[in-house]
PDB file of N, CA and C in Angstrom:
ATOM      1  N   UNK A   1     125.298 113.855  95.233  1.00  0.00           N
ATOM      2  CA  UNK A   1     125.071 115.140  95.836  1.00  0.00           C
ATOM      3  C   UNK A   1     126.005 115.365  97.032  1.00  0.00           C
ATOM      4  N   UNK A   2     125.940 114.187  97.920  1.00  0.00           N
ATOM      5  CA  UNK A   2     127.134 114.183  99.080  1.00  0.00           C
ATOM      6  C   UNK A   2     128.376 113.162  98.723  1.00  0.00           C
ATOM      7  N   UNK A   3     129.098 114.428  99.406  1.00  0.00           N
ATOM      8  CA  UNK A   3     130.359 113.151  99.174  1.00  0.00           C
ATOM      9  C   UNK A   3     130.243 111.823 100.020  1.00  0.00           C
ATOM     10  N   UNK A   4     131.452 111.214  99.604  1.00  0.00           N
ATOM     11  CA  UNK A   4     131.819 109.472 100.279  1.00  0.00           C
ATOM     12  C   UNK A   4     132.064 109.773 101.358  1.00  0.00           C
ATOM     13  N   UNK A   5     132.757 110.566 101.998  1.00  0.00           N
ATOM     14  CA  UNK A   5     133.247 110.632 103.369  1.00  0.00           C
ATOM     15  C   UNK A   5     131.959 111.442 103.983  1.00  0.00           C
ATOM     16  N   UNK A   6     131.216 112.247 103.600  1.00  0.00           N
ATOM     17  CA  UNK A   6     130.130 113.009 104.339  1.00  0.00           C
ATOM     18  C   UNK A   6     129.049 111.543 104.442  1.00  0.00           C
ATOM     19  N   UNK A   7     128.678 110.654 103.666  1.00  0.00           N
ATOM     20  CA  UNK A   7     127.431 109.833 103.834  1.00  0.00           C
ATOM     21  C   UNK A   7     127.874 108.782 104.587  1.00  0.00           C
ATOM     22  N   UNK A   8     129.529 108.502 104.712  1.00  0.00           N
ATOM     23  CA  UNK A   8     129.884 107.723 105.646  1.00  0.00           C
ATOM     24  C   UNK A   8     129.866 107.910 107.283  1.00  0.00           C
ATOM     25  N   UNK A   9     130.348 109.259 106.998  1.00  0.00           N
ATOM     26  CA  UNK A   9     129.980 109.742 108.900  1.00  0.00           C
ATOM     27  C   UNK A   9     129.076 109.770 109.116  1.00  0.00           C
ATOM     28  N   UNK A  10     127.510 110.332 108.094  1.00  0.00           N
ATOM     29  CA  UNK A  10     126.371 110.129 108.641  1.00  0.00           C
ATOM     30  C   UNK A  10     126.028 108.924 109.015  1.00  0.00           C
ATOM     31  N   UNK A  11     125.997 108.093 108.320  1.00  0.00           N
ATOM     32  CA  UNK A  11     125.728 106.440 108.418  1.00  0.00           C
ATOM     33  C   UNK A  11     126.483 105.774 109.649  1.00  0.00           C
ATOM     34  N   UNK A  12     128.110 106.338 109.962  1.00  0.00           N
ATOM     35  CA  UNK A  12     128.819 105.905 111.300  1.00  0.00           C
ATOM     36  C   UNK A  12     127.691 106.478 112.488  1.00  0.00           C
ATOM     37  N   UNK A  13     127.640 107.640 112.501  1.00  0.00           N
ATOM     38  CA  UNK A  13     126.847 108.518 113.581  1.00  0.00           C
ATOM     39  C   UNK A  13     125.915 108.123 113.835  1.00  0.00           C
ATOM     40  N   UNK A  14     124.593 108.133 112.867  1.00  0.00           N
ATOM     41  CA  UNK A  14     122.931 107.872 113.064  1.00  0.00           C
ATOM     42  C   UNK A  14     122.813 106.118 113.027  1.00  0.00           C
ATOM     43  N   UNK A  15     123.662 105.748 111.871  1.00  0.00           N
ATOM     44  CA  UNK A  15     122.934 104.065 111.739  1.00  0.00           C
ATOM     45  C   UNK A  15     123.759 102.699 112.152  1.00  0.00           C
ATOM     46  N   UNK A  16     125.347 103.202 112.094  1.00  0.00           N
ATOM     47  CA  UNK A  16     126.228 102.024 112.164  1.00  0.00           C
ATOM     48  C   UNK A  16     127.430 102.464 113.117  1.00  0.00           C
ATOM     49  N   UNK A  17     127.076 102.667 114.477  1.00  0.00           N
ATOM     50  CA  UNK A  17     128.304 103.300 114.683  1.00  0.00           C
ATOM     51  C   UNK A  17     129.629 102.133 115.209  1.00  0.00           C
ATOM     52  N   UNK A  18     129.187 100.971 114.770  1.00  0.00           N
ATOM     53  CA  UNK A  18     130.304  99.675 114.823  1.00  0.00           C
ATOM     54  C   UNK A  18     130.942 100.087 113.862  1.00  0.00           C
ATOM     55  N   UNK A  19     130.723 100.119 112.566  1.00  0.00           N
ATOM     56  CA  UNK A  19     131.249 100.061 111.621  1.00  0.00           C
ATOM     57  C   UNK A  19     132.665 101.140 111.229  1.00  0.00           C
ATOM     58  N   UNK A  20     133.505 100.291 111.062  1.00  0.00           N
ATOM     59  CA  UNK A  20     134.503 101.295 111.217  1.00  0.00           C
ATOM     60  C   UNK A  20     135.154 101.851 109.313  1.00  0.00           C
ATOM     61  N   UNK A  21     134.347 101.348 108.709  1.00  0.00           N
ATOM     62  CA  UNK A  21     134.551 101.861 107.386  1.00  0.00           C
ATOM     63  C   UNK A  21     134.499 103.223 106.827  1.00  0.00           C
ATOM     64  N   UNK A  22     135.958 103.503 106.150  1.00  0.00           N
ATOM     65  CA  UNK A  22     136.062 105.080 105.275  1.00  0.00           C
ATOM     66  C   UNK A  22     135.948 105.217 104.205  1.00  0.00           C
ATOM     67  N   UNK A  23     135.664 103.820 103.592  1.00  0.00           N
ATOM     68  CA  UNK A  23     135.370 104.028 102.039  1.00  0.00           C
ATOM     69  C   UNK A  23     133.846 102.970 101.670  1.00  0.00           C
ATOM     70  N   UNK A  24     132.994 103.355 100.527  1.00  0.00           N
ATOM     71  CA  UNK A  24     132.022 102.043 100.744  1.00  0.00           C
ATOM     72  C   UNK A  24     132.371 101.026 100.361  1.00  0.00           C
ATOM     73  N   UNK A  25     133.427 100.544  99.950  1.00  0.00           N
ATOM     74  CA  UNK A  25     134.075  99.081  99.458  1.00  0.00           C
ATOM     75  C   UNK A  25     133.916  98.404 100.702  1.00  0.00           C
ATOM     76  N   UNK A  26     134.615  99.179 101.649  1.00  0.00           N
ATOM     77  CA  UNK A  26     134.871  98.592 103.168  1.00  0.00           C
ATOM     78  C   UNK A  26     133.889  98.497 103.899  1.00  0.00           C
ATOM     79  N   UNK A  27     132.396  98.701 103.949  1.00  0.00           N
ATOM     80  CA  UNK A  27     131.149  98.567 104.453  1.00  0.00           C
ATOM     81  C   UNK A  27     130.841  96.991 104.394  1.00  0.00           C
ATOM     82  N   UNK A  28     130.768  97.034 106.000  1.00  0.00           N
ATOM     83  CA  UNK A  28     130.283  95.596 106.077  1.00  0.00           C
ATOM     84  C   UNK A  28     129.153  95.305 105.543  1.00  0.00           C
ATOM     85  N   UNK A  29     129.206  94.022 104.805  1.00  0.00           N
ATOM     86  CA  UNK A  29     127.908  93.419 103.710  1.00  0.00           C
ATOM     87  C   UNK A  29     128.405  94.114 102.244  1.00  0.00           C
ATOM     88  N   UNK A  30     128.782  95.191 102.805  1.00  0.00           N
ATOM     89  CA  UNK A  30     129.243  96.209 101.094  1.00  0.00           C
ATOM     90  C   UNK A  30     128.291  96.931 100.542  1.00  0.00           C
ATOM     91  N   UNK A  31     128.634  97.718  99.644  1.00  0.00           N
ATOM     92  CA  UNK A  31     127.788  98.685  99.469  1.00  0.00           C
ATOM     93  C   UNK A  31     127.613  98.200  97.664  1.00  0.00           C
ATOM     94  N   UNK A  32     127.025  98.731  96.796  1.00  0.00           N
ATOM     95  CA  UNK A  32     127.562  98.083  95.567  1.00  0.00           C
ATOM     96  C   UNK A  32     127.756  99.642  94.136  1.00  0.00           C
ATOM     97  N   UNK A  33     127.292 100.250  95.154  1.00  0.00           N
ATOM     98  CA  UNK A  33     127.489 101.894  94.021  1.00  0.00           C
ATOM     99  C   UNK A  33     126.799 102.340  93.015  1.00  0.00           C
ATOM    100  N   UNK A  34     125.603 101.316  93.042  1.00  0.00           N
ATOM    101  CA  UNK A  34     124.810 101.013  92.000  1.00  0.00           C
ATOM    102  C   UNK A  34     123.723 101.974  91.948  1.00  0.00           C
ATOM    103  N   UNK A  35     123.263 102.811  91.100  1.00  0.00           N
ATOM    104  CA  UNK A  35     121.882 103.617  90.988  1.00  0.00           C
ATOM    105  C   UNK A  35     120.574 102.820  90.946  1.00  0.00           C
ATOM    106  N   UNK A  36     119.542 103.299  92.169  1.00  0.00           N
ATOM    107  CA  UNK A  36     118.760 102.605  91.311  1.00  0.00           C
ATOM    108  C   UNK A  36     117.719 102.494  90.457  1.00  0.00           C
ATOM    109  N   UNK A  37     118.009 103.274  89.220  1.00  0.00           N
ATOM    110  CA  UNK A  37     117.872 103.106  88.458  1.00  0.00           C
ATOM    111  C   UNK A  37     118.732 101.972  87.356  1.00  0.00           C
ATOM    112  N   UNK A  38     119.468 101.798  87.901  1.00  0.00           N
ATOM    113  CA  UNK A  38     120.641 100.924  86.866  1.00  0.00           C
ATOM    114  C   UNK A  38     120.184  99.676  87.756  1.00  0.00           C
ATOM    115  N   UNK A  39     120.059  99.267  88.633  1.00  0.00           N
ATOM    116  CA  UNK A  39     119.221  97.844  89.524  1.00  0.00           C
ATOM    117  C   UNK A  39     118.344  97.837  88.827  1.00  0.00           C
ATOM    118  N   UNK A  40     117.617  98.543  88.544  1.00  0.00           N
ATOM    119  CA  UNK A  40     116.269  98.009  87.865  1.00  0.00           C
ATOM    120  C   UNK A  40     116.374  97.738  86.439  1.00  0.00           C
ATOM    121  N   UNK A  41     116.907  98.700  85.901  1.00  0.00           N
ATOM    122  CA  UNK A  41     117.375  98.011  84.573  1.00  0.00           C
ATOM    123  C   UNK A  41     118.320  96.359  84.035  1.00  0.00           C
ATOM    124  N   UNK A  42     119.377  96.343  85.281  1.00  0.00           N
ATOM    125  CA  UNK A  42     119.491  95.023  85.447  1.00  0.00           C
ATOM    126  C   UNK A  42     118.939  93.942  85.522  1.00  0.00           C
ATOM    127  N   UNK A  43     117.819  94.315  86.384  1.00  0.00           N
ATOM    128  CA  UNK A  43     116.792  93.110  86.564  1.00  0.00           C
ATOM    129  C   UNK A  43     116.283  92.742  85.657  1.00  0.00           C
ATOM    130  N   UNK A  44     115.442  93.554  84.735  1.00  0.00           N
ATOM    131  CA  UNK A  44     114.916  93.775  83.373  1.00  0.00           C
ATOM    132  C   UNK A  44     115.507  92.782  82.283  1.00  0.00           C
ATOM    133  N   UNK A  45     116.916  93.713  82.256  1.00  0.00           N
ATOM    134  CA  UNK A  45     117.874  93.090  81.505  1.00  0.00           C
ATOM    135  C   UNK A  45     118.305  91.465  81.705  1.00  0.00           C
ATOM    136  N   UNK A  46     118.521  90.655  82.734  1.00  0.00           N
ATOM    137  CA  UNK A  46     118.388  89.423  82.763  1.00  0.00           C
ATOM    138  C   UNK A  46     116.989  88.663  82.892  1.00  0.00           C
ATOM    139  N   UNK A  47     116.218  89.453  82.499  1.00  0.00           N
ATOM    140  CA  UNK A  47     114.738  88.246  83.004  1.00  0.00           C
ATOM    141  C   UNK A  47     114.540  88.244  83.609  1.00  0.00           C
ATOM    142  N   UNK A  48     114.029  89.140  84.506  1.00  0.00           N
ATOM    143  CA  UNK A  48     113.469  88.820  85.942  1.00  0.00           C
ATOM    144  C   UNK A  48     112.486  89.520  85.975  1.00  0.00           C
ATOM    145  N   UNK A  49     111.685  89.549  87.054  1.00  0.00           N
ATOM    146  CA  UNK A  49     110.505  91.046  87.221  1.00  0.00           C
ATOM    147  C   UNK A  49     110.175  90.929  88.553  1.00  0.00           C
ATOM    148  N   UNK A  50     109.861  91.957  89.092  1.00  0.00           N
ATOM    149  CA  UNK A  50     109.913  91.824  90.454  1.00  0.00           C
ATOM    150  C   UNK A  50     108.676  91.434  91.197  1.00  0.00           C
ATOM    151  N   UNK A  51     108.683  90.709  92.462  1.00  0.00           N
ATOM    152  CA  UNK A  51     107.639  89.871  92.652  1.00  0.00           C
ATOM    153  C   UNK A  51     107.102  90.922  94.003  1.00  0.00           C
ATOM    154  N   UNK A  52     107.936  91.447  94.289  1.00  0.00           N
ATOM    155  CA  UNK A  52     108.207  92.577  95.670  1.00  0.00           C
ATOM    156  C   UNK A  52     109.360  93.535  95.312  1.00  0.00           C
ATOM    157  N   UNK A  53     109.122  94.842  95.992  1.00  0.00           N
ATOM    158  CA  UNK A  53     109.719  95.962  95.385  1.00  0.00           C
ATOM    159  C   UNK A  53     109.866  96.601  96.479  1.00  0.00           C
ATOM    160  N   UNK A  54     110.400  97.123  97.351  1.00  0.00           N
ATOM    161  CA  UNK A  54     110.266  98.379  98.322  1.00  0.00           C
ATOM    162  C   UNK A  54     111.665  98.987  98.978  1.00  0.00           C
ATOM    163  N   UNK A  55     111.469 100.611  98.975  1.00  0.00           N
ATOM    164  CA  UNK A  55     112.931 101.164  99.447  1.00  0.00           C
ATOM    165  C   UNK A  55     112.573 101.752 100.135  1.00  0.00           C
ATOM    166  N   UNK A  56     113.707 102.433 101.185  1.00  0.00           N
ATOM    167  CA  UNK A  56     113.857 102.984 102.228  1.00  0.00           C
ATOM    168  C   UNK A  56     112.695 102.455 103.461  1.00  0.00           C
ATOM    169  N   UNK A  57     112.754 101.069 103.328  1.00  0.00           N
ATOM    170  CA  UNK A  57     111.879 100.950 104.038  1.00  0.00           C
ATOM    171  C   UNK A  57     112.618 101.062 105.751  1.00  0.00           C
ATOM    172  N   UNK A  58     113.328 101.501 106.283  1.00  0.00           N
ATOM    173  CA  UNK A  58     114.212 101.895 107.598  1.00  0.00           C
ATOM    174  C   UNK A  58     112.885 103.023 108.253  1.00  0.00           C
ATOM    175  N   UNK A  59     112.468 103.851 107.281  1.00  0.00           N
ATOM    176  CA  UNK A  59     111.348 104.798 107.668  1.00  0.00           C
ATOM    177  C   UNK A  59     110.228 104.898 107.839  1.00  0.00           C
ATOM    178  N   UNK A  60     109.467 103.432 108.139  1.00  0.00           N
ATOM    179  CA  UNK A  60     108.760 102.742 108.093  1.00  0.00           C
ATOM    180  C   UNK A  60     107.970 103.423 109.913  1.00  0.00           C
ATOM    181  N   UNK A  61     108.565 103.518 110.538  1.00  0.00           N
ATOM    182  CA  UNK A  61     108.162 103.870 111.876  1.00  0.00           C
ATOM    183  C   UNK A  61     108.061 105.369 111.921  1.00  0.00           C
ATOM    184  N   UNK A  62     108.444 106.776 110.680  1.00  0.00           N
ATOM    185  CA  UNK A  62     108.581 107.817 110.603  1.00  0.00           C
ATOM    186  C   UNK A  62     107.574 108.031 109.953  1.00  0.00           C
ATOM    187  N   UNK A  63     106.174 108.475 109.949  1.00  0.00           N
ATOM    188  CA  UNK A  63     104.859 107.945 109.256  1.00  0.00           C
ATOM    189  C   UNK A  63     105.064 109.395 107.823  1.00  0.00           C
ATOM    190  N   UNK A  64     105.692 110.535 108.477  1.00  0.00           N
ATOM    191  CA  UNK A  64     105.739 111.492 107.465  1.00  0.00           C
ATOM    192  C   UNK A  64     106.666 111.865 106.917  1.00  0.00           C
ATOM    193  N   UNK A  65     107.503 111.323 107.219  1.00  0.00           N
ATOM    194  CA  UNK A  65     108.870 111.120 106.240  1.00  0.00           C
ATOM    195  C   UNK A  65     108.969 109.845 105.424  1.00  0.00           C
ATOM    196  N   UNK A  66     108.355 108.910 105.906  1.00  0.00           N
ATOM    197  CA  UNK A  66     107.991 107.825 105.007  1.00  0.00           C
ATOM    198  C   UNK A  66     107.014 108.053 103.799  1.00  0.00           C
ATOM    199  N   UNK A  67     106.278 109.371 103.920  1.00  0.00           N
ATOM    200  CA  UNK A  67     105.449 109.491 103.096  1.00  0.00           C
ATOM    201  C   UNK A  67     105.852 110.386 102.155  1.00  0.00           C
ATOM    202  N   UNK A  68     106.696 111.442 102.464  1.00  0.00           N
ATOM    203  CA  UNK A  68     107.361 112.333 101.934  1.00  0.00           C
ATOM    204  C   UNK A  68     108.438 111.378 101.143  1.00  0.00           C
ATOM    205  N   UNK A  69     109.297 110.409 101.438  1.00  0.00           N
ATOM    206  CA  UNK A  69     110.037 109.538 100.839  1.00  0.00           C
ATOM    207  C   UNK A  69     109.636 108.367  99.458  1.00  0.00           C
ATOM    208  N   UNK A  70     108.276 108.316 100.329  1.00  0.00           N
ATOM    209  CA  UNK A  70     107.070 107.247  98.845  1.00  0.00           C
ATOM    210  C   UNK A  70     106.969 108.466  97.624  1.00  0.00           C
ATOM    211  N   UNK A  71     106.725 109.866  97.974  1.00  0.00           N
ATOM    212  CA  UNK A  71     106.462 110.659  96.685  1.00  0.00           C
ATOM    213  C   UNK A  71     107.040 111.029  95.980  1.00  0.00           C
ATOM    214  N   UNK A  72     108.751 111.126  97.049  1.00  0.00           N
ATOM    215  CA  UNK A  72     109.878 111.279  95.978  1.00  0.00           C
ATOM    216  C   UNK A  72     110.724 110.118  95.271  1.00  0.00           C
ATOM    217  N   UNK A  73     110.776 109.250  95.703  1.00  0.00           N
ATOM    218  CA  UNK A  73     110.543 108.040  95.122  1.00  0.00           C
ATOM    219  C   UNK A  73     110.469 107.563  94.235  1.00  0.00           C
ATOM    220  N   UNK A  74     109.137 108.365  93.705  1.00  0.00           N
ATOM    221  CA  UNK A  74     108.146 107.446  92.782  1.00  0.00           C
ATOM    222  C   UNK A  74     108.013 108.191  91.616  1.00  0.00           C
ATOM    223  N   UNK A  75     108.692 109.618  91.887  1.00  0.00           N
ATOM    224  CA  UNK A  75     109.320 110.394  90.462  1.00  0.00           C
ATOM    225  C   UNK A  75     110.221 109.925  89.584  1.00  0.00           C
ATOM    226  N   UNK A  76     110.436 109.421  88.668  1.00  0.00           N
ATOM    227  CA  UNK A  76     111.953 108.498  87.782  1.00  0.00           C
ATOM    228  C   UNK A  76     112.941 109.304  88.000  1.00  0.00           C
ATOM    229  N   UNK A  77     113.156 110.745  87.895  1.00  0.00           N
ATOM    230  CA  UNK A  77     114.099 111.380  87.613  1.00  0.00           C
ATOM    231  C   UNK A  77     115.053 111.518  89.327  1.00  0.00           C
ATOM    232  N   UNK A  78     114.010 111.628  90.157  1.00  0.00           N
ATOM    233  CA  UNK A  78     114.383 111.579  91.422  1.00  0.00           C
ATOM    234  C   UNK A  78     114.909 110.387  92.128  1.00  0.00           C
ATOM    235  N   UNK A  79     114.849 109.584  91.370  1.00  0.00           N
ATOM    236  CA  UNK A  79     114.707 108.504  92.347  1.00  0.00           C
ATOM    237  C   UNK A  79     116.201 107.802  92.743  1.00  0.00           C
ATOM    238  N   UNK A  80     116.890 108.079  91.730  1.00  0.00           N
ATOM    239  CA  UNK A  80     118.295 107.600  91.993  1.00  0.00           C
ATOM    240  C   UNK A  80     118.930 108.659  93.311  1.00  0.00           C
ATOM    241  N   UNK A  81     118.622 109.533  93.800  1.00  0.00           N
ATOM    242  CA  UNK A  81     119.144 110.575  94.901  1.00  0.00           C
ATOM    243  C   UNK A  81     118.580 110.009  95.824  1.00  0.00           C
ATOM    244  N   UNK A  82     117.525 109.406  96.245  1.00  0.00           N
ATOM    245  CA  UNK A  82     116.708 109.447  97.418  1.00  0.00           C
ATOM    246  C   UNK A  82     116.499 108.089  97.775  1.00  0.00           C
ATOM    247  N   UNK A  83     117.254 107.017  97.140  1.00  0.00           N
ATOM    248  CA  UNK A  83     116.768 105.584  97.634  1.00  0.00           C
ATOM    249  C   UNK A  83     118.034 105.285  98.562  1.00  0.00           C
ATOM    250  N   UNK A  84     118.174 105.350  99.784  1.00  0.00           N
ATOM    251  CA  UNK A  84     118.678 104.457 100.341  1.00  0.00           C
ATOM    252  C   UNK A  84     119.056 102.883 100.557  1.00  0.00           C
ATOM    253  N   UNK A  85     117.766 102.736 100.545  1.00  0.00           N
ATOM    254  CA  UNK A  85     118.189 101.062 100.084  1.00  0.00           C
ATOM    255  C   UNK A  85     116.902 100.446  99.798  1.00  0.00           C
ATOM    256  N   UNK A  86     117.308  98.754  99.284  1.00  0.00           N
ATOM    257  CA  UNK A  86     116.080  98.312  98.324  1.00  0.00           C
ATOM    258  C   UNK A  86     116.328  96.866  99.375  1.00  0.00           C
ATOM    259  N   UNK A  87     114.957  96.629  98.897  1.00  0.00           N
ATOM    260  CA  UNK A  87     114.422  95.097  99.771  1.00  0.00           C
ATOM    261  C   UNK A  87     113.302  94.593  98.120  1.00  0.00           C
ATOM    262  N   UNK A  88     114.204  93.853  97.450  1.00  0.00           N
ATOM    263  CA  UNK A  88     113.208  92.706  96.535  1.00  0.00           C
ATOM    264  C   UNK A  88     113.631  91.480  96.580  1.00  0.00           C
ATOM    265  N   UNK A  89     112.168  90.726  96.132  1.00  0.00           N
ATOM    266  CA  UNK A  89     111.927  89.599  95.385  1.00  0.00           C
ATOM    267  C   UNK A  89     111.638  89.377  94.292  1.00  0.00           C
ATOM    268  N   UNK A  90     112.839  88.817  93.621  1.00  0.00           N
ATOM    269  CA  UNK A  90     112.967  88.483  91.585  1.00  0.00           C
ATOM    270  C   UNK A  90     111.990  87.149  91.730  1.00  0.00           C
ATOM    271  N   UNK A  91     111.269  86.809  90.605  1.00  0.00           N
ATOM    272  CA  UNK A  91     111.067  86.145  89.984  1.00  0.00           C
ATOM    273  C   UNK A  91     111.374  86.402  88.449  1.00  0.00           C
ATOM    274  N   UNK A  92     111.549  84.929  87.919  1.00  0.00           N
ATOM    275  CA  UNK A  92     111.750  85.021  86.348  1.00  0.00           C
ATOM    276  C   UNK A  92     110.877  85.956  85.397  1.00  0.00           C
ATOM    277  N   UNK A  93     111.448  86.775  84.184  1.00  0.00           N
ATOM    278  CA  UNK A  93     109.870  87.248  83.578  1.00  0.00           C
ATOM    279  C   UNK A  93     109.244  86.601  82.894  1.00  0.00           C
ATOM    280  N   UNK A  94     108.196  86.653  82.897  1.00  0.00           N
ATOM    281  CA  UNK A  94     107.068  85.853  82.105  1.00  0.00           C
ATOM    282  C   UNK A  94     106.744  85.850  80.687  1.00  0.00           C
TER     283      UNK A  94
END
């Protein structure tokens, strides 16, 4: 929806303003470009299942934007636009 250079200045401005990266290759730790929806299918796809699951958790201290963020979320079709980032634990699948 936004370009590379628009989500990068936001991210320089509000979250990283060390970071001196113009492309996400160059993001320290890295970025990986991945939908996630296509993460989860990965996981799937090698055997795994998740033992812990949670995104955007940064909004965790924003009680109604965190909540507004859990509902969009948790739509499939939506969900690749609105995840910022993911925090899991794989285990093997069973």
């Amino acid at each position: 929806m936004f370009s590379e250079q628009a989500l990068l200045r936001v991210r320089r401005e509000c979250f990283r303003p060390t970071d001196p990266a113009d492309r996400f290759q160059k993001v320290a730790g890295g970025l990986n470009l991945m939908r996630y929806s296509e993460f989860r299918s990965h996981v799937r796809d090698a055997g795994w299942e998740f033992a812990y699951l949670a995104v955007n958790t940064f909004l965790k201290r924003l009680r109604l934007l965190r909540l507004v963020s859990d509902m969009i979320t948790s739509v499939p079709g939506l969900q690749d636009y609105f995840v910022h980032n993911v925090y899991a634990v794989l285990r093997r699948a069973r």
